[in-house]
Protein backbone atom coordinates (compact mmCIF):
# COMPACT_ATOMS: atom_id res chain seq x y z
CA UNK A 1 -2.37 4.60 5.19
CA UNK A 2 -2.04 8.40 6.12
CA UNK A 3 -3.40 9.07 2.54
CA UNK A 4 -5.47 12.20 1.45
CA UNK A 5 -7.17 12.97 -1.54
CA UNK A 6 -4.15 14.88 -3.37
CA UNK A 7 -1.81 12.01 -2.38
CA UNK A 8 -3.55 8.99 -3.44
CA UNK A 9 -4.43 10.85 -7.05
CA UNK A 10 -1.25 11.12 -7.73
CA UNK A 11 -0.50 7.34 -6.76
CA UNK A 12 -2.03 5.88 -9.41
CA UNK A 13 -1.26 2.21 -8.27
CA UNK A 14 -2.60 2.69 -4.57
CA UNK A 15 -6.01 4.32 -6.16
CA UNK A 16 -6.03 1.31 -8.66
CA UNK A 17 -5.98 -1.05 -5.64
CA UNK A 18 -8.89 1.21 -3.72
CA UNK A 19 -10.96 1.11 -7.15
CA UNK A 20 -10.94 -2.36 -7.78
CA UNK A 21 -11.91 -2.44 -4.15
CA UNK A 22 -15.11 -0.59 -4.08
CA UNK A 23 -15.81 -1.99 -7.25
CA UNK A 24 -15.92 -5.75 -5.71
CA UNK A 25 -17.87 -4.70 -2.75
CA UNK A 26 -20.49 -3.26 -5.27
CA UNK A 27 -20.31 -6.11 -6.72
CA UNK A 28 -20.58 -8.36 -4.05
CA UNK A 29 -23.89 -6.05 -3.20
CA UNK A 30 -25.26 -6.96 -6.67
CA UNK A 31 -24.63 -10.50 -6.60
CA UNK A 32 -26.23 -11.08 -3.16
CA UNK A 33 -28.96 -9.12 -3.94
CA UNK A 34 -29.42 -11.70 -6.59
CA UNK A 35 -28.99 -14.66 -4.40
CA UNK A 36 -25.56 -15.19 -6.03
CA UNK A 37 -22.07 -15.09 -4.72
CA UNK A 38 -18.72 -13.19 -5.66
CA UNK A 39 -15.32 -14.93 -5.94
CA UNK A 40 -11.71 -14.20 -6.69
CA UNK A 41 -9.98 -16.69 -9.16
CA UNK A 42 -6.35 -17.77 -9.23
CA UNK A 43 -4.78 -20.91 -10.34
CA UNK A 44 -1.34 -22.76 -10.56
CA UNK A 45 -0.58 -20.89 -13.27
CA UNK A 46 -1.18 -17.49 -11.54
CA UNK A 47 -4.07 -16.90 -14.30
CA UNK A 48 -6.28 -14.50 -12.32
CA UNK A 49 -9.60 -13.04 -12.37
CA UNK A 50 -10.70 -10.05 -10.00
CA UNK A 51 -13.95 -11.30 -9.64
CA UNK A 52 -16.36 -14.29 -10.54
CA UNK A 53 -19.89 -13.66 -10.37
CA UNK A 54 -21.66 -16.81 -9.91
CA UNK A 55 -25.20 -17.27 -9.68
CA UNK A 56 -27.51 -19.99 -8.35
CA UNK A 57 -28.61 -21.04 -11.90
CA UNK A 58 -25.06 -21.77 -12.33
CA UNK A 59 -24.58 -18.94 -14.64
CA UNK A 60 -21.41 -16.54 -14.03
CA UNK A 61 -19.36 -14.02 -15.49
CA UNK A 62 -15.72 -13.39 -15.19
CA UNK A 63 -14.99 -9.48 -14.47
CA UNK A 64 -11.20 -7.73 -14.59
CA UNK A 65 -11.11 -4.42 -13.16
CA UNK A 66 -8.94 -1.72 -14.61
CA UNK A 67 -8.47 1.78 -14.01
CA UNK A 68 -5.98 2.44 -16.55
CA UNK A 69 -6.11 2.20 -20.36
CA UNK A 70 -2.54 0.39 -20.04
CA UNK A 71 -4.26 -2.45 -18.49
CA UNK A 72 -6.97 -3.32 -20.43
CA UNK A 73 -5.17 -5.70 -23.04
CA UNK A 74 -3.27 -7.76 -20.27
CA UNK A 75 -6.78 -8.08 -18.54
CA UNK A 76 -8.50 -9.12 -21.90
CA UNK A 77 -5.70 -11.76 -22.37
CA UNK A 78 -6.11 -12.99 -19.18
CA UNK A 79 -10.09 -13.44 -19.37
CA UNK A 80 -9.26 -14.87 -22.90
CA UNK A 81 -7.16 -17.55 -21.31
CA UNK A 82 -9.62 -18.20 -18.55
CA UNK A 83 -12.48 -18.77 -21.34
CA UNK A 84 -10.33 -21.47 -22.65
CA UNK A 85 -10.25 -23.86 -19.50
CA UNK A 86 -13.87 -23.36 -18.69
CA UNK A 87 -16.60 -25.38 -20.74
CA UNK A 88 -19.13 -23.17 -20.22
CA UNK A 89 -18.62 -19.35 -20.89
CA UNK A 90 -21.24 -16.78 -20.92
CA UNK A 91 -21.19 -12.97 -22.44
CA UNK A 92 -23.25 -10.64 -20.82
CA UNK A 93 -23.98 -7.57 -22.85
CA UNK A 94 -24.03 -4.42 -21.39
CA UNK A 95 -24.73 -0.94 -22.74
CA UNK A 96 -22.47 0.49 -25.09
CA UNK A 97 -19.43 -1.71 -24.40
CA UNK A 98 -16.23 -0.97 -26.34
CA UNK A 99 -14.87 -4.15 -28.08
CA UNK A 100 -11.27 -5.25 -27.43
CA UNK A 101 -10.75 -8.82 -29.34
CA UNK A 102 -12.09 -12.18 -28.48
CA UNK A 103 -15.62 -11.31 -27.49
CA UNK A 104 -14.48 -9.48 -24.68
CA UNK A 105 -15.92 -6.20 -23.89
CA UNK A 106 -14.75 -3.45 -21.87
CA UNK A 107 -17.06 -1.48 -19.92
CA UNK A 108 -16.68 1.96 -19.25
CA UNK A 109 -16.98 3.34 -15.54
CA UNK A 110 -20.02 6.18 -16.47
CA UNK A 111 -22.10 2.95 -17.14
């Protein structure tokens, strides 16, 4: 990559891709350590999820990861449209989310 600090702040897609990438293996930490597994979705109709979080019970949770603010309402949209093809949807709560629409919740990073 031949990236340094300074260069990849000011590439705000690159560190968006490196973000969402520690963010899944975190993730992936988490839901092993809770004997579940972590997933990417995509479909036919390129509707997309960064990560699904599925757990043995059969509980999961759809996650979109976002760095910027410019982001968040495409990501909402998409988990809103992902919601609608699966019968069983589940809302985890987490401490003081910030509502977007739909029941979704965005989660700020200091969390």
């Amino acid at each position: 990559m031949r990236a340094n600090p300074d260069s990849i702040l000011h590439d705000f897609e690159t560190f968006g891709f490196l973000f969402e990438a520690l963010c899944t293996r975190d993730m992936r930490i988490y839901a092993q350590a809770n004997d579940g597994d972590l997933f990417h979705y995509r479909d036919k109709t390129e509707l997309e999820a960064d990560m699904i979080v599925k757990l043995r019970n059969g509980k999961w949770a759809a996650i979109e990861v976002k760095l910027g603010s410019k982001q968040i309402e495409n990501a909402a949209a998409n988990l809103l449209r992902l919601q609608k093809i699966c019968p069983d949807w589940y809302l985890y709560r987490i401490k003081n989310p910030c509502s977007i629409s739909g029941g979704i919740r965005q989660i700020p990073p200091t969390d």
